[in-house]
Protein backbone atom coordinates (compact mmCIF):
# COMPACT_ATOMS: atom_id res chain seq x y z
CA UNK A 1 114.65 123.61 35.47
CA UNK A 2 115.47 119.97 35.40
CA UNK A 3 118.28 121.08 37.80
CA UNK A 4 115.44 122.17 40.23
CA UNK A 5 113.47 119.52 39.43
CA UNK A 6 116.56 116.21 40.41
CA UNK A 7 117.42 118.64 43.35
CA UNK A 8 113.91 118.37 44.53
CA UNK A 9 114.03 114.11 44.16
CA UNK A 10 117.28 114.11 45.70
CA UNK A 11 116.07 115.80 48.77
CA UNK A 12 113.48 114.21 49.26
CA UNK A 13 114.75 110.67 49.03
CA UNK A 14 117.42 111.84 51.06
CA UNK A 15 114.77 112.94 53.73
CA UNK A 16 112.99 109.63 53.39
CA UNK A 17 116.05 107.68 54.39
CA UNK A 18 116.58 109.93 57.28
CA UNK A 19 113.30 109.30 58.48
CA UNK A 20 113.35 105.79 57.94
CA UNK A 21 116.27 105.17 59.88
CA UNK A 22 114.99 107.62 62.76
CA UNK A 23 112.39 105.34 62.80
CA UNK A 24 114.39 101.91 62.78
CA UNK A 25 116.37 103.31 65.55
CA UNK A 26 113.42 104.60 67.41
CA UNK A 27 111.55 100.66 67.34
CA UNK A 28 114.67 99.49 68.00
CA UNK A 29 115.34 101.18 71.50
CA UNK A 30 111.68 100.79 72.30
CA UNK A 31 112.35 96.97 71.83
CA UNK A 32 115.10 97.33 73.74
CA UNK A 33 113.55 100.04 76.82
CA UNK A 34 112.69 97.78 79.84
CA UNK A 35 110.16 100.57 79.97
CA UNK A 36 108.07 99.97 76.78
CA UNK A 37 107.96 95.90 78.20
CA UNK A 38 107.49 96.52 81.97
CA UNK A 39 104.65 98.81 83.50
CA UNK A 40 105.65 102.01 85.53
CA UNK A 41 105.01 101.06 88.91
CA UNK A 42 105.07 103.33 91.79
CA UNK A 43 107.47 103.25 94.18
CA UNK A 44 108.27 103.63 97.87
CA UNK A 45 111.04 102.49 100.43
CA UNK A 46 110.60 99.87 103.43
CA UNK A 47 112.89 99.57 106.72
CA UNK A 48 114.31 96.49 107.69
CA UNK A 49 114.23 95.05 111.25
CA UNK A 50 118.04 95.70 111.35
CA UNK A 51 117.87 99.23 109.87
CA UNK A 52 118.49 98.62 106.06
CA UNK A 53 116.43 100.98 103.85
CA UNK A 54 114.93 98.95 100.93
CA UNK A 55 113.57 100.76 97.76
CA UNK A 56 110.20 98.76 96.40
CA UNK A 57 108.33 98.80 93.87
CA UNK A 58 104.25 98.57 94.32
CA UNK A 59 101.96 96.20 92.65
CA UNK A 60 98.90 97.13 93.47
CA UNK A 61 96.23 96.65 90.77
CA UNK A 62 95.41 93.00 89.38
CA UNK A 63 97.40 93.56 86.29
CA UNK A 64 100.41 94.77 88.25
CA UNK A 65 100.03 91.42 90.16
CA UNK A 66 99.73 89.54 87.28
CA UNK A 67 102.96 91.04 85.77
CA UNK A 68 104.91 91.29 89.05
CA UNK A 69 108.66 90.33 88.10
CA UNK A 70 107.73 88.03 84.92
CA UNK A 71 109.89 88.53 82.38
CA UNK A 72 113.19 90.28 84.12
CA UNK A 73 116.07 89.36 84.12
CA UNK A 74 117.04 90.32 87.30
CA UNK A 75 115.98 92.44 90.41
CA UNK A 76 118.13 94.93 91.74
CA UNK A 77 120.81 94.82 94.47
CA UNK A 78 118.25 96.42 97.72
CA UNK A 79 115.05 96.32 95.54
CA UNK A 80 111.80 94.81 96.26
CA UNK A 81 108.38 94.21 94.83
CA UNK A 82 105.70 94.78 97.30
CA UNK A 83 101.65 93.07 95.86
CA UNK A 84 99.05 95.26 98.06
CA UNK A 85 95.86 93.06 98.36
CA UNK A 86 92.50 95.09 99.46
CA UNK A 87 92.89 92.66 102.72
CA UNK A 88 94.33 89.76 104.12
CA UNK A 89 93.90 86.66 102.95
CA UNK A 90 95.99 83.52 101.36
CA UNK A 91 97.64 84.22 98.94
CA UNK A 92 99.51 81.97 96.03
CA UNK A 93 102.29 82.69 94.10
CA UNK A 94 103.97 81.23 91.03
CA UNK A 95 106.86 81.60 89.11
CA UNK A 96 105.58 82.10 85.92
CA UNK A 97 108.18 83.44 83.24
CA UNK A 98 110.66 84.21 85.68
CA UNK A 99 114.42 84.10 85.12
CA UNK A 100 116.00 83.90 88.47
CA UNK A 101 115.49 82.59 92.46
CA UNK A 102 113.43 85.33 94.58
CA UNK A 103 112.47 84.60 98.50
CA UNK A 104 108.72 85.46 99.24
CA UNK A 105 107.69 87.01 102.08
CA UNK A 106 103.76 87.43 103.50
CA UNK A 107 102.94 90.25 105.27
CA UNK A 108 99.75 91.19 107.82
CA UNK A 109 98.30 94.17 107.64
CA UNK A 110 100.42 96.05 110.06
CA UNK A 111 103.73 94.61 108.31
CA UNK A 112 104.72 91.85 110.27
CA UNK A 113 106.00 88.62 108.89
CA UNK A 114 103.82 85.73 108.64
CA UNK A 115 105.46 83.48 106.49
CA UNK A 116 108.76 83.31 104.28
CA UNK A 117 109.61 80.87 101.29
CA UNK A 118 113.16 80.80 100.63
CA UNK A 119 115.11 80.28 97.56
CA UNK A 120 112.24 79.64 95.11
CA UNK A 121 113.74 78.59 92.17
CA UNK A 122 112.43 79.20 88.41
CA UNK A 123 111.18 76.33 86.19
CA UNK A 124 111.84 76.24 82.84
CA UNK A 125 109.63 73.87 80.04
CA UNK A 126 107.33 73.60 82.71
CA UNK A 127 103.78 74.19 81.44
CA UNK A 128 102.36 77.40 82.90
CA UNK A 129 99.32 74.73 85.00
CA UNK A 130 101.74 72.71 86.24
CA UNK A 131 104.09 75.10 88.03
CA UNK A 132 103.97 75.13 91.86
CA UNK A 133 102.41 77.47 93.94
CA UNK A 134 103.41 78.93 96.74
CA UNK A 135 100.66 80.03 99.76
CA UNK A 136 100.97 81.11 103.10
CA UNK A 137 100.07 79.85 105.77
CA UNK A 138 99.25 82.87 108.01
CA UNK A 139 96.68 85.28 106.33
CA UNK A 140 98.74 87.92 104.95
CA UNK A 141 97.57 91.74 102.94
CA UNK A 142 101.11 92.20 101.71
CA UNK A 143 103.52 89.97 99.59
CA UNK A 144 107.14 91.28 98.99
CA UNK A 145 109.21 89.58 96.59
CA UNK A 146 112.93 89.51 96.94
CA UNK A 147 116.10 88.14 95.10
CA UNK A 148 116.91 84.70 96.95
CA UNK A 149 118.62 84.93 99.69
CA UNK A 150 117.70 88.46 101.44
CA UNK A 151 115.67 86.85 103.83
CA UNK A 152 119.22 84.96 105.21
CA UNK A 153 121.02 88.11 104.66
CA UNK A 154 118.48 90.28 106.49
CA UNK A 155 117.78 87.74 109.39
CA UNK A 156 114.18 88.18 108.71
CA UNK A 157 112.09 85.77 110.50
CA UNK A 158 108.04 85.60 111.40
CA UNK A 159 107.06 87.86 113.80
CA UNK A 160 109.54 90.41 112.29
CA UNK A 161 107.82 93.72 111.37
CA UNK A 162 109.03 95.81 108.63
CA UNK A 163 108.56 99.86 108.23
CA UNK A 164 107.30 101.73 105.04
CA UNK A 165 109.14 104.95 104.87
């Protein structure tokens, strides 16, 4: 009986420290998951002037544009981040919590280029209020947000329309 009975503790410590360390790996990975820190945004492809196929992600509710790329550490190779605004307007931008260059480009509402800052470069110690914004100057519906340097790359220019697929 006391046989049973140490069997019975040992299993079920020995259960507790499986489950315990499921559990610190399971937090851990979560921590870890770009997922569990980034929202799930929906996602779409664009066409370049010159033919490139882009893939994009959409940020279309306030607290997608809030978010937008804050906090990455990068953007991928051929990715984009497209804001959707209910219409066109001017629109500022900041670089709040961001850890690398992106070039910003304002769209009308039938895609077109309006405007195009290059090369926008992250601050860091810079209080949040004191970072600069960045508006265009042509009212735009569309913002798309791309690592530094695609604009160059792409030859994109104002007056250059750009396809959703």
């Amino acid at each position: 009986m006391l046989k049973n009975y140490l069997s019975e503790i040992m299993f079920s410590r020995l259960a507790l420290g499986i489950f315990v360390i499921v559990m610190f790996l399971i937090t851990g990975i979560a921590k870890q998951s770009p997922a569990s820190t980034f929202m799930t945004l929906a996602t779409s492809k664009l066409k370049l002037p010159n033919g490139r196929v882009v893939a994009m992600e959409i940020a279309d509710t306030p607290e997608e544009r809030a978010q937008g790329l804050s906090g990455r550490v990068s953007l991928p190779e051929s990715t984009a981040m497209l804001f959707v605004f209910s219409e066109e307007g001017y629109y500022s931008l900041w670089m709040a919590n961001m850890r690398f260059a992106i070039d910003i480009i304002w769209l009308d509402s039938d895609y077109q280029v309006v405007d195009i800052a290059q090369y926008v470069q992250p601050l860091s110690n810079v209080a949040s209020n004191q970072l600069p914004r960045y508006t265009n100057r042509e009212p735009a519906q569309y913002v798309l947000e791309v690592n530094a340097g695609f604009s160059a790359s792409n030859q994109l220019d104002r007056g250059d329309k750009i396809q959703l697929t």
